[in-house]
Protein backbone atom coordinates (compact mmCIF):
# COMPACT_ATOMS: atom_id res chain seq x y z
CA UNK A 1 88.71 132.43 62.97
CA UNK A 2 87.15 130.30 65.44
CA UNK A 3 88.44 126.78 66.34
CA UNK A 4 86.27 123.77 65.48
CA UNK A 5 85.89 121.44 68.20
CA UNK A 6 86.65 118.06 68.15
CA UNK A 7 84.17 115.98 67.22
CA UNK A 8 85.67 113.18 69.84
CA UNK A 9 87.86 113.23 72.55
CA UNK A 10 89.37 110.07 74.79
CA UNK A 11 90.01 110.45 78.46
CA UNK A 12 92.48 108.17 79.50
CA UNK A 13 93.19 108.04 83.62
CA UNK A 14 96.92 107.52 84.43
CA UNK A 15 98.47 106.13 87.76
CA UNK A 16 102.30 105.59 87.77
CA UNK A 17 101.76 104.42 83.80
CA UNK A 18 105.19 105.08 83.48
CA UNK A 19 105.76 101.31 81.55
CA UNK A 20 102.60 101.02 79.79
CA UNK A 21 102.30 104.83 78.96
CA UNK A 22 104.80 104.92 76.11
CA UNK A 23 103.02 102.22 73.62
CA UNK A 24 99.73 103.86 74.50
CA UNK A 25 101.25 107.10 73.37
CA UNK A 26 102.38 105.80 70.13
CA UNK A 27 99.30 103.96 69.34
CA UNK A 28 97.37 106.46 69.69
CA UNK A 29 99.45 109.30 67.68
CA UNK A 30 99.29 106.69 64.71
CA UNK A 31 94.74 106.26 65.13
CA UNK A 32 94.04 110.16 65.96
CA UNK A 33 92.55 112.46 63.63
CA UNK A 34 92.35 116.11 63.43
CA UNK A 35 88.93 116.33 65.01
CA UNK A 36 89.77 113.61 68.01
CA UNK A 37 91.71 115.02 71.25
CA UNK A 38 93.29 113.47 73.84
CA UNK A 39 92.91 113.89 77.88
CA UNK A 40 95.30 112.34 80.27
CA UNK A 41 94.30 112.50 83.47
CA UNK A 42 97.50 111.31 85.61
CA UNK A 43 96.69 111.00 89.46
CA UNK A 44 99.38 111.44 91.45
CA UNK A 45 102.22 108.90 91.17
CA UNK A 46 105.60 107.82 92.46
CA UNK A 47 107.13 107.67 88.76
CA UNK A 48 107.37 109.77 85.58
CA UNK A 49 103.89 109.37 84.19
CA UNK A 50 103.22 112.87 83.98
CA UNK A 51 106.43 114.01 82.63
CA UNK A 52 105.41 111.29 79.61
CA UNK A 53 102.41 112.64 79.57
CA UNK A 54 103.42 116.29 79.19
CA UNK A 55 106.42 115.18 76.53
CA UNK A 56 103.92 113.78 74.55
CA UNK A 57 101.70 117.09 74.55
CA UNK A 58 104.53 119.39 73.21
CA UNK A 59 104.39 117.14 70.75
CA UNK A 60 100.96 117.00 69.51
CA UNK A 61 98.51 119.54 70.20
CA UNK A 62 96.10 116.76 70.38
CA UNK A 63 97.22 115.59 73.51
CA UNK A 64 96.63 117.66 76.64
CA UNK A 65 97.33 116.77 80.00
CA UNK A 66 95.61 117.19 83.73
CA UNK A 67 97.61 116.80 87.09
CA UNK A 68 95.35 115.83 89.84
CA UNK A 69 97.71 116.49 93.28
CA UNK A 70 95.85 114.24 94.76
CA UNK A 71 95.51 110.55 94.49
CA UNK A 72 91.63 110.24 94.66
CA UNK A 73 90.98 106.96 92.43
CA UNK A 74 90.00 106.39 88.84
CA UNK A 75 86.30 107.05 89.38
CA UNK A 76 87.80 110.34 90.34
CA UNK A 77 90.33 110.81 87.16
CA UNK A 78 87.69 109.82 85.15
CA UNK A 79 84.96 112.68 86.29
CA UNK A 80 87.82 115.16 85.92
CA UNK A 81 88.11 114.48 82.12
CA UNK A 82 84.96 113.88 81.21
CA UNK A 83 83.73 116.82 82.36
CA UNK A 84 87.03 118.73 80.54
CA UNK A 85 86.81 116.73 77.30
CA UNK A 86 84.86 119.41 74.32
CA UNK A 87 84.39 116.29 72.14
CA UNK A 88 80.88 115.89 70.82
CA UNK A 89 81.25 112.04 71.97
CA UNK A 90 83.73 111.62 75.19
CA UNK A 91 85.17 108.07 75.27
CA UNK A 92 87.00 107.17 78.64
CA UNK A 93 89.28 103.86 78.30
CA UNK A 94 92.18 102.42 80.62
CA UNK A 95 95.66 103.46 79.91
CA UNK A 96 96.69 99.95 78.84
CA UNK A 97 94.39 99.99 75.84
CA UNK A 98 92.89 96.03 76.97
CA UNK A 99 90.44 97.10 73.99
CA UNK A 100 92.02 97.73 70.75
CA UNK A 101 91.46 101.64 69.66
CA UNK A 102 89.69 100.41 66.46
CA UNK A 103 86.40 100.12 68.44
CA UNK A 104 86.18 103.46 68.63
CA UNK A 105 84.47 103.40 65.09
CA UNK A 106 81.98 100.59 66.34
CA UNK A 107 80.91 102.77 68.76
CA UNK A 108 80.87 105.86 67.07
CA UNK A 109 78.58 103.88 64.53
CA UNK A 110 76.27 103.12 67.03
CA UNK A 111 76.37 106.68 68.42
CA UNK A 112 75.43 108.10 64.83
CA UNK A 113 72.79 105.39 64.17
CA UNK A 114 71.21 107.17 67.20
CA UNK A 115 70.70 103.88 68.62
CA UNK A 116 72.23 104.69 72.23
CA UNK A 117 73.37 107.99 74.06
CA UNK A 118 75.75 106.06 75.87
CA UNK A 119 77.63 102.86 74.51
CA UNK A 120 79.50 100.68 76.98
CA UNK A 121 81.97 97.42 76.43
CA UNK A 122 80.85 94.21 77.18
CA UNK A 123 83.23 91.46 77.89
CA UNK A 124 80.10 88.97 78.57
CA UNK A 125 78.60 89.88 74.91
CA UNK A 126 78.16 86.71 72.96
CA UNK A 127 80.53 88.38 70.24
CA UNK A 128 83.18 89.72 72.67
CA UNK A 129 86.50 88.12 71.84
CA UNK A 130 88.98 87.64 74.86
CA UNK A 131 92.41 86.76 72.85
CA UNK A 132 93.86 86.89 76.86
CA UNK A 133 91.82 86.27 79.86
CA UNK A 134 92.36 87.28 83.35
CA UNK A 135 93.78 84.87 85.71
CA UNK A 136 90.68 82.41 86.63
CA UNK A 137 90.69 83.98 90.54
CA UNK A 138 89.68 87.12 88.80
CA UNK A 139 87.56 86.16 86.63
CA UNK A 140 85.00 84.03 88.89
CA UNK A 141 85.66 86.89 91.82
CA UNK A 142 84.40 89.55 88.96
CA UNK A 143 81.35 87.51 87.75
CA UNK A 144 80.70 87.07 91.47
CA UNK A 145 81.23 90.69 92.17
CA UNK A 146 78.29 91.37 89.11
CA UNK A 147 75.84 88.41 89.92
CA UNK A 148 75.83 89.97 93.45
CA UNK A 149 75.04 93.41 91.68
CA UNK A 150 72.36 92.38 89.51
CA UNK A 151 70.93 90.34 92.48
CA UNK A 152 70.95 93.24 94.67
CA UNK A 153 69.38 96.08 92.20
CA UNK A 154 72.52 97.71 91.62
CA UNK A 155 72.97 97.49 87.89
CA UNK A 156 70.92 95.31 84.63
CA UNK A 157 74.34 94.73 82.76
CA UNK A 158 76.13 91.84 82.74
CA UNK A 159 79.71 93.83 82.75
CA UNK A 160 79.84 97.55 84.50
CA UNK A 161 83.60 97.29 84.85
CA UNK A 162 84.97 97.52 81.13
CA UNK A 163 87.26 100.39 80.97
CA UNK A 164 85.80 100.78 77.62
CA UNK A 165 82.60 103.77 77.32
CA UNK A 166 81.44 106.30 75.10
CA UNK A 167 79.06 109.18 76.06
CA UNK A 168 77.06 111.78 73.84
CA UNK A 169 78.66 115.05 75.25
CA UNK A 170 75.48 116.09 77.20
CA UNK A 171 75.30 112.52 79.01
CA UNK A 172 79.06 113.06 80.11
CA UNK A 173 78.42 116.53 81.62
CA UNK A 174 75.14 115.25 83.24
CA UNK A 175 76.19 112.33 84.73
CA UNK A 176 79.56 113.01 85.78
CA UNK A 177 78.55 116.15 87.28
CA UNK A 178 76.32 114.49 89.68
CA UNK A 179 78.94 111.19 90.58
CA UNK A 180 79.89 110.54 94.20
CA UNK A 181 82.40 108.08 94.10
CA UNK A 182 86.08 108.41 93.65
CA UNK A 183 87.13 104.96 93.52
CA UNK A 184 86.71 101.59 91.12
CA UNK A 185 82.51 101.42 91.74
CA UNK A 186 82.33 104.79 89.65
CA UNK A 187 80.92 102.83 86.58
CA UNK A 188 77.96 101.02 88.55
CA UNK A 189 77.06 104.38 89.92
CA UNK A 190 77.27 106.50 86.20
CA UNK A 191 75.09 104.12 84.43
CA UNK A 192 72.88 104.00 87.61
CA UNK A 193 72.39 107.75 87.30
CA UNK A 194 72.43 107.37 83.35
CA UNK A 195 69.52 105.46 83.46
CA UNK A 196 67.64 107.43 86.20
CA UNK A 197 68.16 110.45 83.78
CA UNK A 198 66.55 108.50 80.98
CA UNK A 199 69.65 108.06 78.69
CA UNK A 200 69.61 104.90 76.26
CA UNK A 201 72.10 102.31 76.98
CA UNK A 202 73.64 100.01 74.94
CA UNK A 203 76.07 97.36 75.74
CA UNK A 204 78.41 96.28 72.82
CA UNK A 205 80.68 93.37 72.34
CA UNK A 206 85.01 94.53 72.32
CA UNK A 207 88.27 92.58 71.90
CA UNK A 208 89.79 92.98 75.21
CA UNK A 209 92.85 91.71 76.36
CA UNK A 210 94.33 91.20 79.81
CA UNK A 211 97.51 93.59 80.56
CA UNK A 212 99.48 92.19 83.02
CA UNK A 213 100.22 95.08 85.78
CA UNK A 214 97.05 95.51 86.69
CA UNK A 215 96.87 97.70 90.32
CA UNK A 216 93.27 96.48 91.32
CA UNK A 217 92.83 94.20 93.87
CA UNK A 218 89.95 91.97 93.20
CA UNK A 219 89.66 91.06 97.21
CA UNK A 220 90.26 94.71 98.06
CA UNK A 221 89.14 96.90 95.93
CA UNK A 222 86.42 94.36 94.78
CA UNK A 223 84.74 94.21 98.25
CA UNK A 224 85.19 98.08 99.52
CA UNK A 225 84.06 98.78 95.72
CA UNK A 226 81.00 96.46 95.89
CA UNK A 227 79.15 98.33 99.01
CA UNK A 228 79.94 101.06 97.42
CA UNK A 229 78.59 101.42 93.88
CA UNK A 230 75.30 99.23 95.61
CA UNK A 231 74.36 102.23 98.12
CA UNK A 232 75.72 104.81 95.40
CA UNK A 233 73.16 103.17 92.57
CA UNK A 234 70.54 103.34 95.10
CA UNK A 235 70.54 107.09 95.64
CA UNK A 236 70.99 107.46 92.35
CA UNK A 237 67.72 106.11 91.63
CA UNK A 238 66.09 107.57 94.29
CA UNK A 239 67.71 111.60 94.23
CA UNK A 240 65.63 112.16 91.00
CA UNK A 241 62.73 110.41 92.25
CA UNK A 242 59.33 112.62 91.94
């Protein structure tokens, strides 16, 4: 008797999680289904995220785990289970769960409406509710970060950075086969390369709340993540070009 795939699966990339990791855990053992699977992809860390990790997969055959030895970056983690996942839609969202698990239905609706191949978060929708911001710094240094984006060519959406995105399984395995970069201008390069290959895009409104923790620096990471995902969208446009 063969076993049925699952129709979804959720990548979620880890980095010393150890805090957050246990609430994640049990919210998502109380939303899964039997056709939904779980891929935590924990980086290498200083704590005992992947020993959570790994308790919580004896538990529930659900939930399996990948080690990367190496600390690469989340753009990294995230190619690594999406191109693992079996789901028929592959989801990738941050460990902290900023948007509430129930928008997984939302976008699975749009998904089956076969309105989008790929359907991204949005915290600049009109409808997006933010019940806690980022600190202001952040949040004027991240519209900046975009404006500067859209300005330059690198990206049409008004938010590339939501940790929030499903893909139909073939869009995963074609786009994240092809991704360069390792680091936090991953998204800006995906979509660049999902739209190159022709895939339909939508951006939808989430709930998303701030988690305090957070390990991105806006000045670093922002700036070396800016050049980045601009030259990285540009060959993305331009490899497939006939």
């Amino acid at each position: 008797m063969s076993v049925q795939a699952p129709r979804v699966s959720l990548v979620i990339p880890c980095r010393n999680e150890s805090s957050r990791l246990p609430a994640t855990l049990q919210a998502l053992e109380a939303f899964l289904d039997p056709q939904t699977e779980v891929v935590i992809v924990v980086e290498k860390s200083v704590d005992n995220t992947a020993q959570l990790a790994h308790d919580a997969a004896r538990k529930d055959p659900r939930i399996r785990v990948i080690e990367n030895p190496v600390g690469r970056g989340k753009g990294f983690a995230v190619k690594t289970g999406m191109l693992a996942a079996a789901g028929n839609v592959i989801f990738f969202m941050d460990a902290d769960l900023s948007v509430p698990l129930r928008f997984i239905l939302q976008f699975l609706a749009v998904l089956d409406r076969d309105e989008a191949d790929i359907v991204i978060g949005s915290r600049r929708h009109r409808e997006s509710v933010i019940p806690r911001s980022q600190p202001l710094l952040r949040v004027v240094y991240g519209r900046i970060f975009n404006l500067c984006l859209r300005l330059l060519g690198a990206t049409r959406f008004k938010d590339t950075q939501c940790g929030f995105k499903a893909f139909r399984r073939e869009a995963a395995r074609d786009v994240f086969s092809r991704l360069t970069l390792d680091g936090f201008g991953f998204d800006v390069e995906a979509l660049a390369l999902a739209e190159k290959a022709g895939y339909r895009i939508v951006d939808h409104p989430v709930e998303w709340s701030d988690a305090p923790g957070s390990k991105v620096s806006a000045l670093r990471d922002g700036t070396s993540s800016f050049f980045e995902a601009v030259l990285a969208a540009r060959r993305a446009r331009g490899k497939n070009a006939s």
